[in-house]
PDB file of N, CA and C in Angstrom:
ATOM      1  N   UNK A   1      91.137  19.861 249.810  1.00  0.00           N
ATOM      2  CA  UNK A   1      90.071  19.321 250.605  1.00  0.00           C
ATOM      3  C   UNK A   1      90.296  17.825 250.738  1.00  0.00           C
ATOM      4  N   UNK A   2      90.143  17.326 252.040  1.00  0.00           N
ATOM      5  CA  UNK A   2      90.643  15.623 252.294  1.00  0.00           C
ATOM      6  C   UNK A   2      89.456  15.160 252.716  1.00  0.00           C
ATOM      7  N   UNK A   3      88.605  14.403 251.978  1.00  0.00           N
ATOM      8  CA  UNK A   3      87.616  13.218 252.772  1.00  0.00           C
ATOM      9  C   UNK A   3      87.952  12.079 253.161  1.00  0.00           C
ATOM     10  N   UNK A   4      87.806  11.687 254.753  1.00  0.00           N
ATOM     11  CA  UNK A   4      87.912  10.493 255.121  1.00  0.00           C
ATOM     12  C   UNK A   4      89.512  10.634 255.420  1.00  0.00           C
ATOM     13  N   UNK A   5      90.154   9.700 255.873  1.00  0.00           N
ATOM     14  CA  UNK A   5      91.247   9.019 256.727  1.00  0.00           C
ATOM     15  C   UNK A   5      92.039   8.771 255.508  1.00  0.00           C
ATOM     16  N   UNK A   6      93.089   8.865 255.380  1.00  0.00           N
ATOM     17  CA  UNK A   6      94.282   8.855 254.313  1.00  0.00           C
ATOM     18  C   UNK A   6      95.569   7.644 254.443  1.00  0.00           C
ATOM     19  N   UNK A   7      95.061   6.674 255.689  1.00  0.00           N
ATOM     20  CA  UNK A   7      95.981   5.645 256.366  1.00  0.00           C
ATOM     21  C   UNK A   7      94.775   4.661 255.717  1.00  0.00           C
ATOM     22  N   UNK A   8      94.208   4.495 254.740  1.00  0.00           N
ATOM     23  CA  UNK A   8      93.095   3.317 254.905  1.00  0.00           C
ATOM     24  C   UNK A   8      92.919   3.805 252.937  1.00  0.00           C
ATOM     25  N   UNK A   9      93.533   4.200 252.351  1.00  0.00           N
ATOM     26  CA  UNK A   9      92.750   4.743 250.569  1.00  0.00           C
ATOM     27  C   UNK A   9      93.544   3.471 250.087  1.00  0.00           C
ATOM     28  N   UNK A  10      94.719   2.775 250.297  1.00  0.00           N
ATOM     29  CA  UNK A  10      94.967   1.623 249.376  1.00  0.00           C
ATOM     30  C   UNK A  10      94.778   0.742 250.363  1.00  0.00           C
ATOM     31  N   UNK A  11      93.828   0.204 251.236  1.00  0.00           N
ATOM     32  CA  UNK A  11      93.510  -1.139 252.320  1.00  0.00           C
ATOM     33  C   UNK A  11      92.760  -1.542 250.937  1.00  0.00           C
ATOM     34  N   UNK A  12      93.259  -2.749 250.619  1.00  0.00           N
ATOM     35  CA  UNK A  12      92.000  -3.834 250.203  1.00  0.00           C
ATOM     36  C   UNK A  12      92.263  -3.586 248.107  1.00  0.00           C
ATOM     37  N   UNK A  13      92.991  -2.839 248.090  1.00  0.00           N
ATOM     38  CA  UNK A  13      93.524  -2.778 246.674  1.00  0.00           C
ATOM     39  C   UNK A  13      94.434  -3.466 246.067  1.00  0.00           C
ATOM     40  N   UNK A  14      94.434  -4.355 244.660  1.00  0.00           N
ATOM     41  CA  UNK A  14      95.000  -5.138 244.588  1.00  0.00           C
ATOM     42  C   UNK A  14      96.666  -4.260 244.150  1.00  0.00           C
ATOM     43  N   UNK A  15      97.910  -5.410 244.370  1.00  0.00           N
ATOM     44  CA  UNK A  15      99.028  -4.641 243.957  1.00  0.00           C
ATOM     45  C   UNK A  15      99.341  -5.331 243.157  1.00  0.00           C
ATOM     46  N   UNK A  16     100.201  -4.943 242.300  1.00  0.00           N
ATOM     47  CA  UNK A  16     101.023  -5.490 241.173  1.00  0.00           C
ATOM     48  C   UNK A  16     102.365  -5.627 240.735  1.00  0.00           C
ATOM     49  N   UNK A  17     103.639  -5.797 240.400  1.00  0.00           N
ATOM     50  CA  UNK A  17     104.829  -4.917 240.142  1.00  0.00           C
ATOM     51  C   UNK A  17     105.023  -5.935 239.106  1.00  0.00           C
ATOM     52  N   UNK A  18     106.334  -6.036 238.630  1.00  0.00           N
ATOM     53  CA  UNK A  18     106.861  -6.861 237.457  1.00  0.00           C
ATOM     54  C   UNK A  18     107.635  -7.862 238.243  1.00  0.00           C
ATOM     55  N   UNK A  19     107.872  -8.314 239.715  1.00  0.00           N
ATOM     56  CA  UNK A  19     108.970  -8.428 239.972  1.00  0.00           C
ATOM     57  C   UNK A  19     107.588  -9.688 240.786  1.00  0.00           C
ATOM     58  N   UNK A  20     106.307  -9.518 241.476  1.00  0.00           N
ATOM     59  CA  UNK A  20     105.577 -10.314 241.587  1.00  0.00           C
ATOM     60  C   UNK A  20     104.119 -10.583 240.576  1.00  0.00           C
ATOM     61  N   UNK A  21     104.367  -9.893 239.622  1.00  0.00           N
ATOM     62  CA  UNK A  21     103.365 -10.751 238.589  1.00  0.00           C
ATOM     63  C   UNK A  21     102.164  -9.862 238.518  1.00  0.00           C
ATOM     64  N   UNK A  22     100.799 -10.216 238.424  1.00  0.00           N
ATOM     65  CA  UNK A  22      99.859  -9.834 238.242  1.00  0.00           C
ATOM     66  C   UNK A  22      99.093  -9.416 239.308  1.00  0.00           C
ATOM     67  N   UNK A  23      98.201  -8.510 239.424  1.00  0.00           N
ATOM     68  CA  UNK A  23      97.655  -8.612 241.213  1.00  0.00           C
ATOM     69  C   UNK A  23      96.563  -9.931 241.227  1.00  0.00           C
ATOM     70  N   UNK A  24      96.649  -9.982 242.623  1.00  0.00           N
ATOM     71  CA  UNK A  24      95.540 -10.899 242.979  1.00  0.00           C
ATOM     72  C   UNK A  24      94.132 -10.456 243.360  1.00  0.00           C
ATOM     73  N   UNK A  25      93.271 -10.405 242.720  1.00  0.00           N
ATOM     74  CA  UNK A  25      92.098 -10.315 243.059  1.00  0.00           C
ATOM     75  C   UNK A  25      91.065 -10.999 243.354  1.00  0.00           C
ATOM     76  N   UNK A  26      89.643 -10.986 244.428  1.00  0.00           N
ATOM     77  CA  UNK A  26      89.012 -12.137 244.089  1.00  0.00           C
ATOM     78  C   UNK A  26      88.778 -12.658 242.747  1.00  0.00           C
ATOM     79  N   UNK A  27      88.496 -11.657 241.897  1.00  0.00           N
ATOM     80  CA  UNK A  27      87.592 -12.419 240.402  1.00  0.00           C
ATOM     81  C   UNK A  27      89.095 -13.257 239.760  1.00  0.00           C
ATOM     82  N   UNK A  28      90.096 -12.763 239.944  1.00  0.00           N
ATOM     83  CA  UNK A  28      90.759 -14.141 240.022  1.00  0.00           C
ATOM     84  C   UNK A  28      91.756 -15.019 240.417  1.00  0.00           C
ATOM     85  N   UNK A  29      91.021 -15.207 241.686  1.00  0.00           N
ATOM     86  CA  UNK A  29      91.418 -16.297 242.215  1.00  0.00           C
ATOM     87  C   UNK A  29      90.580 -17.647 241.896  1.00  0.00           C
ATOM     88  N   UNK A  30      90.005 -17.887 241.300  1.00  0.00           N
ATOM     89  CA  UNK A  30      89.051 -18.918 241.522  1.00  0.00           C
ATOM     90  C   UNK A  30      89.903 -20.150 241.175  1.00  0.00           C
ATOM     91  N   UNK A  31      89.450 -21.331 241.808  1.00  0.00           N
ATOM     92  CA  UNK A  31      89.980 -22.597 241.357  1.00  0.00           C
ATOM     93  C   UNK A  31      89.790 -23.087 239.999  1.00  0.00           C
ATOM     94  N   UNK A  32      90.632 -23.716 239.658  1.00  0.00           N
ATOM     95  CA  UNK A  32      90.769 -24.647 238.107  1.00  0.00           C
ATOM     96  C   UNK A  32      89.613 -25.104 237.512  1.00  0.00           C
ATOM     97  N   UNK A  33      88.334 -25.578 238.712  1.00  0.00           N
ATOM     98  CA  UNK A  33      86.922 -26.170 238.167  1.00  0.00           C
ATOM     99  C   UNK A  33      86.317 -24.780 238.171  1.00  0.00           C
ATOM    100  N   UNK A  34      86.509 -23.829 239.377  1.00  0.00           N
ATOM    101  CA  UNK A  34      85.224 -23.011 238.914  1.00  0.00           C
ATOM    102  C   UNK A  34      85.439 -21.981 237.493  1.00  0.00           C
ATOM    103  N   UNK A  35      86.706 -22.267 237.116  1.00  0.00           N
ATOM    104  CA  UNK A  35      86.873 -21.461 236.065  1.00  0.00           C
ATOM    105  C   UNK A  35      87.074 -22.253 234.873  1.00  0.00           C
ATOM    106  N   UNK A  36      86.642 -23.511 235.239  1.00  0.00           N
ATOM    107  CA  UNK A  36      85.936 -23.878 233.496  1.00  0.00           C
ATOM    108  C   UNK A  36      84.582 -23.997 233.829  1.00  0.00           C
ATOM    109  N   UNK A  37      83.842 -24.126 234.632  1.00  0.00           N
ATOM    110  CA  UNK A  37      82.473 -23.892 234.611  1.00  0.00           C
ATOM    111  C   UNK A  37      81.847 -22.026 233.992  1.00  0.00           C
ATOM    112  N   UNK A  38      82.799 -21.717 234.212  1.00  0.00           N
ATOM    113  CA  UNK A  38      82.286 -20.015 234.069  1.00  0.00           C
ATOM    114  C   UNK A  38      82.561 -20.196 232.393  1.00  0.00           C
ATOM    115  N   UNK A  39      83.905 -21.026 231.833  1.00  0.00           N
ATOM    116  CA  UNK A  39      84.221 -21.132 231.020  1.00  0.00           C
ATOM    117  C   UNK A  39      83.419 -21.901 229.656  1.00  0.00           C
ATOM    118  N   UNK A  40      82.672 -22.471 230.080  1.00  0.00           N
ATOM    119  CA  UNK A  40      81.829 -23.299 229.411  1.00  0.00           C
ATOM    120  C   UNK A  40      80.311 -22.941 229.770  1.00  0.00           C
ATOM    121  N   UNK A  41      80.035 -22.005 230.217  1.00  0.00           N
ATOM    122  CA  UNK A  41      78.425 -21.206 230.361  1.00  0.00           C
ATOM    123  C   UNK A  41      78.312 -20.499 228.914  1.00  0.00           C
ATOM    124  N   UNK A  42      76.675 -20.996 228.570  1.00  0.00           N
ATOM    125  CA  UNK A  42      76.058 -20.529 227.098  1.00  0.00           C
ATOM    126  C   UNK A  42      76.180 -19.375 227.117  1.00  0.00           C
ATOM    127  N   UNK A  43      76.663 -18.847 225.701  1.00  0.00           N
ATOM    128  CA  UNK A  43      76.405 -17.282 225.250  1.00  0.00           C
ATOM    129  C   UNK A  43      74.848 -16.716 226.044  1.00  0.00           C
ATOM    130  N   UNK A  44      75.337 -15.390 226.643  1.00  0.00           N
ATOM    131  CA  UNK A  44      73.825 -14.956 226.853  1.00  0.00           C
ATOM    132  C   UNK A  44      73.495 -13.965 225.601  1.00  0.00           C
ATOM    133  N   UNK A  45      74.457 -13.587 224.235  1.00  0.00           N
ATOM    134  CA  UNK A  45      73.997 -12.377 223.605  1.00  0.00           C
ATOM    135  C   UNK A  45      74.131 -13.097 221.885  1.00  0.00           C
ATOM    136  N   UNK A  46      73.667 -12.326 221.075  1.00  0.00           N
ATOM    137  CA  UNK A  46      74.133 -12.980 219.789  1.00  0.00           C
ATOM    138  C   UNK A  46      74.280 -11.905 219.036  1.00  0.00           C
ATOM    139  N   UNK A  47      75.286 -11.949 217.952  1.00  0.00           N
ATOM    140  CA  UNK A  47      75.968 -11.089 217.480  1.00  0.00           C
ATOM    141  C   UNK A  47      75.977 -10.846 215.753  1.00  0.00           C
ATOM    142  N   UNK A  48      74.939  -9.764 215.264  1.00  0.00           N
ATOM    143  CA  UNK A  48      74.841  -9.918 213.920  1.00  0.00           C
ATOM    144  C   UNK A  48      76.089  -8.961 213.155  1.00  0.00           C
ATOM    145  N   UNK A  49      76.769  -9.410 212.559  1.00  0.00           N
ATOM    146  CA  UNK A  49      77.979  -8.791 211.544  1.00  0.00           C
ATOM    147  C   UNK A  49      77.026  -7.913 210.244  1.00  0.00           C
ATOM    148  N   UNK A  50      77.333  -6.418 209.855  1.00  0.00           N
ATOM    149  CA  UNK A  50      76.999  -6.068 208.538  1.00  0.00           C
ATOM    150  C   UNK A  50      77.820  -6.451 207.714  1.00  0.00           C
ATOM    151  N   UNK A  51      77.698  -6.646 206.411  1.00  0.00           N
ATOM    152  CA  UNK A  51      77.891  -7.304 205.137  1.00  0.00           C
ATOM    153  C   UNK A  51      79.921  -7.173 205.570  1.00  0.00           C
ATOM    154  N   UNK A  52      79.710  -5.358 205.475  1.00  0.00           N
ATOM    155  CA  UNK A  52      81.273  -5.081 205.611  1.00  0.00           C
ATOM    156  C   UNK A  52      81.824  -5.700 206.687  1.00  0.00           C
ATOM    157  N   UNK A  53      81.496  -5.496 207.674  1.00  0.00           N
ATOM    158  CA  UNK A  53      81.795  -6.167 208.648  1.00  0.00           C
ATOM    159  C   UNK A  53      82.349  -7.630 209.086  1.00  0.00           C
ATOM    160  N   UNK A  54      81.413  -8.364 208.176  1.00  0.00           N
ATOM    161  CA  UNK A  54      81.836  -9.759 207.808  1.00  0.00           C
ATOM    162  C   UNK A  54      82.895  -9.826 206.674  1.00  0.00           C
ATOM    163  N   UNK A  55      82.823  -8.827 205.706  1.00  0.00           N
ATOM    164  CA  UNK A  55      83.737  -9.068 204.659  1.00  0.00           C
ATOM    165  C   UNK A  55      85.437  -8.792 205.297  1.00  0.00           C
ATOM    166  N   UNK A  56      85.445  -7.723 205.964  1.00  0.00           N
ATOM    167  CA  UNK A  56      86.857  -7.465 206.637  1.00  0.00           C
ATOM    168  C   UNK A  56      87.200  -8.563 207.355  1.00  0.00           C
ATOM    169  N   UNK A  57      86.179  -8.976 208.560  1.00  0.00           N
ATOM    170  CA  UNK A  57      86.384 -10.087 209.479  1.00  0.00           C
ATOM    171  C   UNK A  57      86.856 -11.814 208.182  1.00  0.00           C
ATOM    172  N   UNK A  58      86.680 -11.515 207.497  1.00  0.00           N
ATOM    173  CA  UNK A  58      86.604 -13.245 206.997  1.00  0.00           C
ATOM    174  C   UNK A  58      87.600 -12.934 205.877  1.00  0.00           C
ATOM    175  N   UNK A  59      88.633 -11.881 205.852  1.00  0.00           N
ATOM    176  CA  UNK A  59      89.897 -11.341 204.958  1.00  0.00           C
ATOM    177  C   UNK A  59      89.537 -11.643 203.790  1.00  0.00           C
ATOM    178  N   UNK A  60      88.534 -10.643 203.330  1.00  0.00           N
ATOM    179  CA  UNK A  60      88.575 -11.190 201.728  1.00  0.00           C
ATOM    180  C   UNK A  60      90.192 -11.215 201.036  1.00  0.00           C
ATOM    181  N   UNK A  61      89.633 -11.516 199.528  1.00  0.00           N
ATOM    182  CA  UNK A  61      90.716 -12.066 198.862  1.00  0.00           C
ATOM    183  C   UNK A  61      90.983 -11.056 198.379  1.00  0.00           C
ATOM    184  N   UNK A  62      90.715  -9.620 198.199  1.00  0.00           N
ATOM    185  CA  UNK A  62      91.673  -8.991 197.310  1.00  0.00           C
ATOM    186  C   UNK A  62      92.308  -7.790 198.468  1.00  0.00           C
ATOM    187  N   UNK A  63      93.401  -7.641 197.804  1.00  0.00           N
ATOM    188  CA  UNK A  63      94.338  -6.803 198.573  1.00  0.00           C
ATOM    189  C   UNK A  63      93.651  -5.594 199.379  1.00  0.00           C
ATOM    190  N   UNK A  64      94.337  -5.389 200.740  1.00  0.00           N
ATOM    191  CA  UNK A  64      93.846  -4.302 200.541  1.00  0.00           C
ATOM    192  C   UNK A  64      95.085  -2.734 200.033  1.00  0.00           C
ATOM    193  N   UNK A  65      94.428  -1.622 199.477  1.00  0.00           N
ATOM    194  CA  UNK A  65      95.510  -0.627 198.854  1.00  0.00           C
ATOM    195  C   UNK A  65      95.736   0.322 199.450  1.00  0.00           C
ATOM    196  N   UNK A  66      96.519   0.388 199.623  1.00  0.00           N
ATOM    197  CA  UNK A  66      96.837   1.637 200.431  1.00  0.00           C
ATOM    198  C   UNK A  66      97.641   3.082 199.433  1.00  0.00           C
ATOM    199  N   UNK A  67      96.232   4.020 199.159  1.00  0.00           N
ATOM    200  CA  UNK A  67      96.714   5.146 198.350  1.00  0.00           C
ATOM    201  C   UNK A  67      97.968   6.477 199.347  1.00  0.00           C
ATOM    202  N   UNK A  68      99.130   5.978 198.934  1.00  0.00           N
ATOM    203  CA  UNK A  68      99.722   7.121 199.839  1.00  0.00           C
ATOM    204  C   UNK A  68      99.790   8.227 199.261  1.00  0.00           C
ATOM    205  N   UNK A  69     100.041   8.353 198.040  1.00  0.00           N
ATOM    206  CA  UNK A  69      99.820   9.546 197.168  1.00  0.00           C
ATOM    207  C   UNK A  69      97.807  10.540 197.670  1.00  0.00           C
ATOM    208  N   UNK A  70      97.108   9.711 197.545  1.00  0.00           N
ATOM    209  CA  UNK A  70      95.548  10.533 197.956  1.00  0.00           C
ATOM    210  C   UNK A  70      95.849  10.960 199.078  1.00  0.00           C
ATOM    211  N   UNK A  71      96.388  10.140 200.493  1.00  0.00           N
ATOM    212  CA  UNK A  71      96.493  10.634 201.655  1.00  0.00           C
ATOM    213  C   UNK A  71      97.576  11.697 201.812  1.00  0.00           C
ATOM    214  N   UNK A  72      99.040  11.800 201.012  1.00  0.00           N
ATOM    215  CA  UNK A  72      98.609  13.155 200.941  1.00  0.00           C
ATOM    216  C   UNK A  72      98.485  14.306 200.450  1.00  0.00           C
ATOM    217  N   UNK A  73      98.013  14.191 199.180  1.00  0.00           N
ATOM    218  CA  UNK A  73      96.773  15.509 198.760  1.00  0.00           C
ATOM    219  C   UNK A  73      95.601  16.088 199.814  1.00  0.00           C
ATOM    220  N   UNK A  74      95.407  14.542 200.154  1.00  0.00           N
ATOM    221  CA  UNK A  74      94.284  15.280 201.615  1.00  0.00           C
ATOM    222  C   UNK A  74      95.015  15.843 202.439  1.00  0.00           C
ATOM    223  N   UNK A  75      96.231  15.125 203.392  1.00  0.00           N
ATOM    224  CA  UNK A  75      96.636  16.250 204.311  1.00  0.00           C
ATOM    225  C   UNK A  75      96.886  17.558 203.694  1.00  0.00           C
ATOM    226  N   UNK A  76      97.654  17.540 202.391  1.00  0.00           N
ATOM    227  CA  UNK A  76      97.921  18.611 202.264  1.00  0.00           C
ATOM    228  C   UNK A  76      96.857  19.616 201.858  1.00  0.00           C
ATOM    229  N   UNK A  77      95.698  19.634 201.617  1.00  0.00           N
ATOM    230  CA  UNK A  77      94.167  20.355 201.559  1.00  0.00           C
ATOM    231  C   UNK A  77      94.065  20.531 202.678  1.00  0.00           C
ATOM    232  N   UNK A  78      94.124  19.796 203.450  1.00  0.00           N
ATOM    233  CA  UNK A  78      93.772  20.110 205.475  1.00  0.00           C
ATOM    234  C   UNK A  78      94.354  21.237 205.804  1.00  0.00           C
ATOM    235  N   UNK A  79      95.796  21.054 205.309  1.00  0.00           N
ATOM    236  CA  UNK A  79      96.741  21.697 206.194  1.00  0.00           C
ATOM    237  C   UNK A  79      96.814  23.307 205.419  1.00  0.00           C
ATOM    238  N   UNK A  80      96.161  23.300 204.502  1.00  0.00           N
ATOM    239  CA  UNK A  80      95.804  24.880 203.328  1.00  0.00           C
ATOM    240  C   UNK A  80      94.736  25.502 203.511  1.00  0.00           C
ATOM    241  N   UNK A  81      93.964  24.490 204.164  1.00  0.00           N
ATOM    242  CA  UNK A  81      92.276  25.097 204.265  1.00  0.00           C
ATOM    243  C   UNK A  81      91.381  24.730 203.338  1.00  0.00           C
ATOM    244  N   UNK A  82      91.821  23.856 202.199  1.00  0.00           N
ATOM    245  CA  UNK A  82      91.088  23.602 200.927  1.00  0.00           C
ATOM    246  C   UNK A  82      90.159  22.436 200.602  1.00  0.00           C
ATOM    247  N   UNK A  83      90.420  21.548 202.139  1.00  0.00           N
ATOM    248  CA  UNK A  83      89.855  20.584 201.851  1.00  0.00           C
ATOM    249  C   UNK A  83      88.177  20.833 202.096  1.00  0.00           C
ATOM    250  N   UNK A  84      87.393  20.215 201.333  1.00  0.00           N
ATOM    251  CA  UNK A  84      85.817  20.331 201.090  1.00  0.00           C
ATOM    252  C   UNK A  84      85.394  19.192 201.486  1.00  0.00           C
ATOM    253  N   UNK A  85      84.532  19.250 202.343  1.00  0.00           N
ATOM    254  CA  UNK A  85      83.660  17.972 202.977  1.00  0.00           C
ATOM    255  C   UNK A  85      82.243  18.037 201.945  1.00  0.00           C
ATOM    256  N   UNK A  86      82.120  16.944 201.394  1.00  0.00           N
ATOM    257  CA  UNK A  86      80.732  16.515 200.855  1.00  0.00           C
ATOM    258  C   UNK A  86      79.564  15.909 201.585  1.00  0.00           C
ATOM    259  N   UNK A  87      79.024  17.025 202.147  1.00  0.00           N
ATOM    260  CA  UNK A  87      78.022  16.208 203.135  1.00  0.00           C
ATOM    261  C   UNK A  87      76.819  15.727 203.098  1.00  0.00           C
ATOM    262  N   UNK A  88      76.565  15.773 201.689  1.00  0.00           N
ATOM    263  CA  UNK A  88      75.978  15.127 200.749  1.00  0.00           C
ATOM    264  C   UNK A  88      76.070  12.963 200.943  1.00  0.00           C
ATOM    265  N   UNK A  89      77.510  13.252 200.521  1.00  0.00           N
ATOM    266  CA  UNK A  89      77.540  12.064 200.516  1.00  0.00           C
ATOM    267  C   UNK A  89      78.081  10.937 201.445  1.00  0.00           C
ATOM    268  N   UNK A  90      78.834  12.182 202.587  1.00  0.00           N
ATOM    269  CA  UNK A  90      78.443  11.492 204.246  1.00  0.00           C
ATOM    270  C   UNK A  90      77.188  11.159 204.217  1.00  0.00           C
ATOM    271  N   UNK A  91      76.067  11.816 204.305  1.00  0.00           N
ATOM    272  CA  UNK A  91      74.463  11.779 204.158  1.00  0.00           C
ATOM    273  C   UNK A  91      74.362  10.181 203.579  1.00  0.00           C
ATOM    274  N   UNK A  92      74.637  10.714 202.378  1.00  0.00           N
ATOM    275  CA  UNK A  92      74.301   8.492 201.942  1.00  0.00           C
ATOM    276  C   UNK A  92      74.655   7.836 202.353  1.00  0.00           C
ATOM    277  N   UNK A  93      75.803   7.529 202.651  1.00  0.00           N
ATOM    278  CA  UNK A  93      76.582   6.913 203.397  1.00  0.00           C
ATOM    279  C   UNK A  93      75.614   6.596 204.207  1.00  0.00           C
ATOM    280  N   UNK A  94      75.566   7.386 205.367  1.00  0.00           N
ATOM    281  CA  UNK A  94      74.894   6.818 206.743  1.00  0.00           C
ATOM    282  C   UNK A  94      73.728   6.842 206.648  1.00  0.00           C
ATOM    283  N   UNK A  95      73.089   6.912 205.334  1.00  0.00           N
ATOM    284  CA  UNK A  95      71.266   6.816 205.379  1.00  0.00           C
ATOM    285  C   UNK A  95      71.953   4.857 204.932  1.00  0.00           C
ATOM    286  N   UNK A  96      72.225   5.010 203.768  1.00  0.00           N
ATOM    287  CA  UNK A  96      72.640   3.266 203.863  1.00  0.00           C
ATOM    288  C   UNK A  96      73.298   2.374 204.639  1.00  0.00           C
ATOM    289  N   UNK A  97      74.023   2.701 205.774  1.00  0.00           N
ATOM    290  CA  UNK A  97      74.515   1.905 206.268  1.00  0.00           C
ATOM    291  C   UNK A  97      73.229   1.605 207.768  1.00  0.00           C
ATOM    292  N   UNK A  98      72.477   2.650 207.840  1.00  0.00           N
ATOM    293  CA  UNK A  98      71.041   2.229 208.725  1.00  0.00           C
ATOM    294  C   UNK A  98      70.388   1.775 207.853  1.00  0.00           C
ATOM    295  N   UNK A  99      70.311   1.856 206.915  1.00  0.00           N
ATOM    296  CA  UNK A  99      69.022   0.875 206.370  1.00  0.00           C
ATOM    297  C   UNK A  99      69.428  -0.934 206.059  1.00  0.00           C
ATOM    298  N   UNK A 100      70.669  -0.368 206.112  1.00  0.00           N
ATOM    299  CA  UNK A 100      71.680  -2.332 205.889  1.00  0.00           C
ATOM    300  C   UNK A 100      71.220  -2.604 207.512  1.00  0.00           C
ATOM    301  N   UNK A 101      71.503  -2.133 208.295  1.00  0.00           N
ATOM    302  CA  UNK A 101      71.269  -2.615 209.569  1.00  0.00           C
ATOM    303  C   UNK A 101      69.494  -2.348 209.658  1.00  0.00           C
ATOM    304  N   UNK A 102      68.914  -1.605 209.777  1.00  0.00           N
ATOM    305  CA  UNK A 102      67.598  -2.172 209.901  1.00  0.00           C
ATOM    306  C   UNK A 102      67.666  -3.452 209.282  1.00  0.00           C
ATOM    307  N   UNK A 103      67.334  -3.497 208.265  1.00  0.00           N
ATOM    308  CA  UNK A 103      67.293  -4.752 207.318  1.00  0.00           C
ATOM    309  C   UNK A 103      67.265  -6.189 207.503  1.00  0.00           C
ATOM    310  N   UNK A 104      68.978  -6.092 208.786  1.00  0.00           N
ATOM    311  CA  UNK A 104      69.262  -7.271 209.309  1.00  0.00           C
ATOM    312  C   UNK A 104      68.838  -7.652 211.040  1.00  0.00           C
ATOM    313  N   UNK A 105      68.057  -6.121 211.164  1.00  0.00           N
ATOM    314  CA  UNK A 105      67.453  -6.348 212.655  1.00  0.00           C
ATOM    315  C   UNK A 105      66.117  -6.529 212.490  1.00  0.00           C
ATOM    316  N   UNK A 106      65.052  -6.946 211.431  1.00  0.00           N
ATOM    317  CA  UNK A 106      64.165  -7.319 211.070  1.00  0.00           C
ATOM    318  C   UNK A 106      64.069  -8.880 210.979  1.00  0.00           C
ATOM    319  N   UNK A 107      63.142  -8.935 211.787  1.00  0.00           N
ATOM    320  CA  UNK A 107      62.878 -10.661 211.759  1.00  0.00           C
ATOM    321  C   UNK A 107      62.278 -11.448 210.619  1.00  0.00           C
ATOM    322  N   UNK A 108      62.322 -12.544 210.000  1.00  0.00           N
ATOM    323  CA  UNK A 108      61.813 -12.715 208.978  1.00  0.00           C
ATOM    324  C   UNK A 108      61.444 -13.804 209.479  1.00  0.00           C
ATOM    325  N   UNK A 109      60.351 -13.932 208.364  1.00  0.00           N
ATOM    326  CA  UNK A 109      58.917 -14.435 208.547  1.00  0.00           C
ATOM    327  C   UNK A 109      58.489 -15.901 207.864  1.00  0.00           C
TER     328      UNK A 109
END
């Protein structure tokens, strides 16, 4: 099934190759000033980090470990049928990690 005219589906689409660079589009073309003015406009959003969140982002200091031996006992439980999900303690998990975020989406007073 063909809708519409088939001489007109790439009119007005930007092109690209390796051989001329990037395509040109309006959003950017803009001149050198208008794109530090866009560049220097105030945050409109603000952005709260959870604890972990900040701790990964700001590289704490201790290593991180990488168990290759656990990973794989787990595949190999996957791949047997043996592995057991505790959904128990998925459950905590994500009851605490909403209540860390409520916590920090509460305004204080």
């Amino acid at each position: 099934m063909t809708i519409g005219s088939t001489s007109n589906k790439t009119q007005g689409l930007p092109v690209a190759s390796a051989a001329t660079g990037p395509a040109v589009t309006p959003a950017n073309t803009r001149s050198s000033g208008e794109a530090a003015a866009v560049a220097s406009t105030e945050p409109s959003a603000q952005v709260a980090l959870s604890s972990t969140a900040a701790s990964l982002r700001s590289g704490s200091t201790s290593p991180v470990e990488f168990d290759s031996a656990k990973v794989e006992r787990i595949s190999q439980a996957i791949e047997n049928g043996d592995f057991k999900i505790d959904a128990g303690a998925i459950a905590d998990k994500l009851i605490a990690n909403a209540a860390e975020l409520l916590n920090k989406s509460t305004p204080e007073s």
